[in-house]
Protein backbone atom coordinates (compact mmCIF):
# COMPACT_ATOMS: atom_id res chain seq x y z
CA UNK A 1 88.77 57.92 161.94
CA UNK A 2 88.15 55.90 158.77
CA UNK A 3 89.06 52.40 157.71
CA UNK A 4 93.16 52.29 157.46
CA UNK A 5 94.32 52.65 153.60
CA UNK A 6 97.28 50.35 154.33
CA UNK A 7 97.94 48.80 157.57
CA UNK A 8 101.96 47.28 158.11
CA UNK A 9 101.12 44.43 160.87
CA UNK A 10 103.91 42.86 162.50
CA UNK A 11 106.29 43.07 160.08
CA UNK A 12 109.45 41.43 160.55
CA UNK A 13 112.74 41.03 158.27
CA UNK A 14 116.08 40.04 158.66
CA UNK A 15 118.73 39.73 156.93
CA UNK A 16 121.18 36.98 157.62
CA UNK A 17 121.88 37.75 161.79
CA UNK A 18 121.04 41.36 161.27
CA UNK A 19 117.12 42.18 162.17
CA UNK A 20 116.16 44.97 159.39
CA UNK A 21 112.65 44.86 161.06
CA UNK A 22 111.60 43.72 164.38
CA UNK A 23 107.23 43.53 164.48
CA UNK A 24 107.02 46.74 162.79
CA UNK A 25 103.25 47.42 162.92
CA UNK A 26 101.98 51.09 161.62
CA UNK A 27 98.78 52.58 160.33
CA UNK A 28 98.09 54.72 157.69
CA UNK A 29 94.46 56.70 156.52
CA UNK A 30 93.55 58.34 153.46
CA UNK A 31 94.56 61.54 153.08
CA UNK A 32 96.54 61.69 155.54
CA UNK A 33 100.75 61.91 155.29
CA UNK A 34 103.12 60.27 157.79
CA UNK A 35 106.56 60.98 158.15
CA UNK A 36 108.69 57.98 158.72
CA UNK A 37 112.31 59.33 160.16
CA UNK A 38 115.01 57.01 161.83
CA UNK A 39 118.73 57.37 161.40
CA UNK A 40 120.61 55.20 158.53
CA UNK A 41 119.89 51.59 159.12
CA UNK A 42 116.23 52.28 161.16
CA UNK A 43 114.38 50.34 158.96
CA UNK A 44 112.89 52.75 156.82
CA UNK A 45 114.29 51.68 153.09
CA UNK A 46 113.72 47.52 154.31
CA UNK A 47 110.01 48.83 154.93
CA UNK A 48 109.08 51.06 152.15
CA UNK A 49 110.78 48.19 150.15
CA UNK A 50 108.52 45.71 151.27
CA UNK A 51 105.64 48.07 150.74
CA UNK A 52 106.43 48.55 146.91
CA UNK A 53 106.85 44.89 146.35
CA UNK A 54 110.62 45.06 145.76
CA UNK A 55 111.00 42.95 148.81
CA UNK A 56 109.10 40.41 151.37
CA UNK A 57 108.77 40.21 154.81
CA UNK A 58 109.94 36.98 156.81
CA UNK A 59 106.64 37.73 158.54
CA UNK A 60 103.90 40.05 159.18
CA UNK A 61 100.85 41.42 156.87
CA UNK A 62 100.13 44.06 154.65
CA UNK A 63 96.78 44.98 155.00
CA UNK A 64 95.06 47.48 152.11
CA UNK A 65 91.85 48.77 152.89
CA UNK A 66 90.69 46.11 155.17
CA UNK A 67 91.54 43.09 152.90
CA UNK A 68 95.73 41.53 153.29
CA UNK A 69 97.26 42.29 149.91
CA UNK A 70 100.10 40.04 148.84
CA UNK A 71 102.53 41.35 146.99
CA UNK A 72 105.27 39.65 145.65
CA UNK A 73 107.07 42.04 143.15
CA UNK A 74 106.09 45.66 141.97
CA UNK A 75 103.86 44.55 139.71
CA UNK A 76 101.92 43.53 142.47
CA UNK A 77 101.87 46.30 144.47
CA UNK A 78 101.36 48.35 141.51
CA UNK A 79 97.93 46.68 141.06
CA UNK A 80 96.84 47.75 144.64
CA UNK A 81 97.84 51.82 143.45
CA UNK A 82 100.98 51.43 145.25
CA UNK A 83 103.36 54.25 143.56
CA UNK A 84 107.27 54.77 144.70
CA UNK A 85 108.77 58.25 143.89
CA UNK A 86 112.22 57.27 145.10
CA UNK A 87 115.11 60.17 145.33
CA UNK A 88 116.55 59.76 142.11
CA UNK A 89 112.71 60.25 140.18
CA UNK A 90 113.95 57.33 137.34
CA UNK A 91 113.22 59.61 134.61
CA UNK A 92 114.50 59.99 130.95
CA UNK A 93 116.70 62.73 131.11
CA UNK A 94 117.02 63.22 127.17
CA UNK A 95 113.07 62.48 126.84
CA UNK A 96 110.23 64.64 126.77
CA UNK A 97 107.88 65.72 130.03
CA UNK A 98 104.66 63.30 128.64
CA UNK A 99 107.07 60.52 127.47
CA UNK A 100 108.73 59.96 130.70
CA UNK A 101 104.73 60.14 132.16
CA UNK A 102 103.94 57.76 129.46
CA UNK A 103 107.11 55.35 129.96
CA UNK A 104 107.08 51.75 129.30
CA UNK A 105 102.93 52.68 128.96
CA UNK A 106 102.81 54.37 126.13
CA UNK A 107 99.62 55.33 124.34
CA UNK A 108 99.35 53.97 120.80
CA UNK A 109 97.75 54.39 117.93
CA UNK A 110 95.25 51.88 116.16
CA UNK A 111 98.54 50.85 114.02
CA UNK A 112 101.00 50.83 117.09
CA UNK A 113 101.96 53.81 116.69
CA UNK A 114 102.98 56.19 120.16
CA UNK A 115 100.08 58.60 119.89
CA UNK A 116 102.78 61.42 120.99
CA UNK A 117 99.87 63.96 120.53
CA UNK A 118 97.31 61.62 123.07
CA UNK A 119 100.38 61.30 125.71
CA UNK A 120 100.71 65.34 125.26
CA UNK A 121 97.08 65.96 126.25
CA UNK A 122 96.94 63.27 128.78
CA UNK A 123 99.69 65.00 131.19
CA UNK A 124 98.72 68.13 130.38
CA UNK A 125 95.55 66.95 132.12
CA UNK A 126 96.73 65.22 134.74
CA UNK A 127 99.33 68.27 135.64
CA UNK A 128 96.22 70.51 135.82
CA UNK A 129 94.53 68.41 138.05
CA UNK A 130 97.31 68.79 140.39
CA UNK A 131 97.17 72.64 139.84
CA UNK A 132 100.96 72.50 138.43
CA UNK A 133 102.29 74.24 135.07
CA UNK A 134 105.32 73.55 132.99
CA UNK A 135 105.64 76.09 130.32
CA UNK A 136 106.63 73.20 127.79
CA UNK A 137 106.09 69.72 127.07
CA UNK A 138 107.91 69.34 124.81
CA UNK A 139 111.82 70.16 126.03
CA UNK A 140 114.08 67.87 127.29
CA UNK A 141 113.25 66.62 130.94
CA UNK A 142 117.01 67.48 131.85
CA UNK A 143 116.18 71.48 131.14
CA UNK A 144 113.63 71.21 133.70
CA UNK A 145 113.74 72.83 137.54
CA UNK A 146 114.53 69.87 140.24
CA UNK A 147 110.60 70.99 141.50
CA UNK A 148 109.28 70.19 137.66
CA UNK A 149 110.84 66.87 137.68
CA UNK A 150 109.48 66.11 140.85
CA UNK A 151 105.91 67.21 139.03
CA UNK A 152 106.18 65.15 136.29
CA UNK A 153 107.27 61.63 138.62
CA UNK A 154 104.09 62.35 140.49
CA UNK A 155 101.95 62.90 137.44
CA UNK A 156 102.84 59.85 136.19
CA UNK A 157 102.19 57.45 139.53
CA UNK A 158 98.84 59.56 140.09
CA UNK A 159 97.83 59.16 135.91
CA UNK A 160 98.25 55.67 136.94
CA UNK A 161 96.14 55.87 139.23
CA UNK A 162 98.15 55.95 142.49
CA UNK A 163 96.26 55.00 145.64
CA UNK A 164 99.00 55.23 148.00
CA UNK A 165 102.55 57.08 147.55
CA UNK A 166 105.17 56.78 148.91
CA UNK A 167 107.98 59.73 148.77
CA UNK A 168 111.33 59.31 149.62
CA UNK A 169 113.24 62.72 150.13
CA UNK A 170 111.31 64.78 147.86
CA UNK A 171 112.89 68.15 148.69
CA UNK A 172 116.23 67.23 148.57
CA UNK A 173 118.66 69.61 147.00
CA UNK A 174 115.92 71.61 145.93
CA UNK A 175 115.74 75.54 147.26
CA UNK A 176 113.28 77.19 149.18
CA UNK A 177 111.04 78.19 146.05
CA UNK A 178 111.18 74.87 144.83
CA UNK A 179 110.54 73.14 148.08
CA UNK A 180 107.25 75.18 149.22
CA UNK A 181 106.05 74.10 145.19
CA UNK A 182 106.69 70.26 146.51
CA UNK A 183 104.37 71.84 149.75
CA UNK A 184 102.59 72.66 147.85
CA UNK A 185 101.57 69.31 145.70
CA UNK A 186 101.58 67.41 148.97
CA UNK A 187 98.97 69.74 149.79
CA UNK A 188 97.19 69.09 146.96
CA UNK A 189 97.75 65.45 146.38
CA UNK A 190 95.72 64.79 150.54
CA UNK A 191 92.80 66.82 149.34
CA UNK A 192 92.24 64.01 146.72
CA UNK A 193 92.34 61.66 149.46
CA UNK A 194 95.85 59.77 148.68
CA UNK A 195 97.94 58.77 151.05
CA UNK A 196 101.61 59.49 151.54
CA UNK A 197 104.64 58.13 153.07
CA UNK A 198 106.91 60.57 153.80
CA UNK A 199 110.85 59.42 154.10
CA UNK A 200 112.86 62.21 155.09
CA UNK A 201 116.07 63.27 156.98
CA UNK A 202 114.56 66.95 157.00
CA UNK A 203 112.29 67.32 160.35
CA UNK A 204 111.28 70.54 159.31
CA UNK A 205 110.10 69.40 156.33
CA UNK A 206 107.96 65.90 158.04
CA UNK A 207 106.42 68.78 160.19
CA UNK A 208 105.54 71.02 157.47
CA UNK A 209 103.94 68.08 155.55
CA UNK A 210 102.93 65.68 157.76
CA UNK A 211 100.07 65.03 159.81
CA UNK A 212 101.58 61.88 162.07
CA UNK A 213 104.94 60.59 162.63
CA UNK A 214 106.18 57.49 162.93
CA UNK A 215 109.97 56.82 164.12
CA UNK A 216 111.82 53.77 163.66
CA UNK A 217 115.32 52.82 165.55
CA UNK A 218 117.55 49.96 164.99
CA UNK A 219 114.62 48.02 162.89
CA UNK A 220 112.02 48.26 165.83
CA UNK A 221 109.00 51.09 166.02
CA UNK A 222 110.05 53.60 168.70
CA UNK A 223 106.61 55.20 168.62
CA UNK A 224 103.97 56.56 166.40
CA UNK A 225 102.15 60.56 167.26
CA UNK A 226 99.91 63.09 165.81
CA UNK A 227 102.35 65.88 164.83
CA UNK A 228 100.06 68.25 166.66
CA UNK A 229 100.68 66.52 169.63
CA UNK A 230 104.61 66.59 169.60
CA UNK A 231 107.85 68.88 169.20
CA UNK A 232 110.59 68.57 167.77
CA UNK A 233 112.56 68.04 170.14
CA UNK A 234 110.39 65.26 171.67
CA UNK A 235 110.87 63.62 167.95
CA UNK A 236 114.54 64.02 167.99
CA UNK A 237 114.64 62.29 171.21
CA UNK A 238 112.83 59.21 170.11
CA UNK A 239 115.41 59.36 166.92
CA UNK A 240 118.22 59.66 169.01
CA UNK A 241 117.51 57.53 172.17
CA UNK A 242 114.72 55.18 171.14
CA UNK A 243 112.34 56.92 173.98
């Protein structure tokens, strides 16, 4: 197998008397997606957290393609193509499909003027590149299909170049249609070699997507398998019981 995209080594947090994460250490390849699942309180937010720079370890490294990254704040881990598409997808609800791509970034103009024509073009690129269509750019984000919004939050991590992704419940509340169009653009996003972290409480949908899993319990790594090589059951096990 290749060089690890991001390697979590040892990673350790607590907070106050309470251990978050107890010498958490996990790999993670390009292309490739692993599910993390754990019940409420595993670990899994304190880690992803870390990950995106929103929080620090009390020990432990973060190794990115061979080299430790530090990362202090999302900025940082922004700079290393570290994208979070969190549950709630942060968008504009009342904006536009390329300015929510474009937010905070926005192209200008020679005068400083939001090129709205530039930002149009730009996502319609980047949305064919990840084989999705939205009839119109130019409506309201809020009219859009819980599977569009989810579109345009990944087009704008991968416009910005996204090396590594992390997804936290992406197919929540969405039906069946909707969720096999997430499939889909998981499907889509491996072949261009990024990697995902998959957060979900859905262990159909971490087998559907996933290509290793990686369980946590009570802050501590229960145990880390290549989905071909497990069931469910066994997975629910090491959820449930820590074995």
């Amino acid at each position: 197998m290749t060089e690890p995209s991001v390697e979590f080594k040892n990673i350790s947090k607590n907070f106050g008397g309470i251990k978050a994460l107890d010498n958490v250490s996990i790999e993670l390849y390009p292309g490739q997606v692993v599910g993390l699942l754990g019940h409420n309180g595993a670990g899994k937010s304190t880690l992803i957290k870390i990950l995106s720079g929103a929080l620090t370890p009390d020990s432990g490294q973060i190794i990115i393609n061979g080299k430790e990254a530090i990362i202090n704040n999302p900025r940082d881990a922004k700079n290393y193509g570290i994208e979070a598409i969190y549950q709630n997808l942060a968008l504009a609800e009342n904006l536009n499909p390329p300015a929510n791509v474009f937010l905070g970034r926005e192209i200008t103009t020679a005068m400083g003027i939001i090129d709205n024509e530039s930002m149009e073009h730009e996502t319609s690129n980047v949305l064919s590149k990840l084989k999705l269509h939205i009839q119109s750019l130019k409506g309201e984000v809020r009219n859009l299909s819980g599977g569009q919004r989810q579109a345009i939050a990944i087009s704008r991590a991968i416009y910005f170049d996204a090396k590594i992704l992390i997804m936290d419940e992406p197919t929540a509340a969405l039906g069946p249609e909707e969720t096999a169009k997430v499939g889909d653009l998981i499907h889509n996003l491996k072949k261009q070699n990024i990697t995902i972290i998959l957060i979900s409480h859905d262990i159909h949908d971490v087998f559907d997507y996933s290509d290793r899993v990686a369980v946590l319990k009570n802050g501590a790594l229960v145990g880390k398998r290549l989905i071909k090589e497990v069931s469910k059951d066994d997975v629910l096990k090491m959820i449930i019981s820590g074995d």
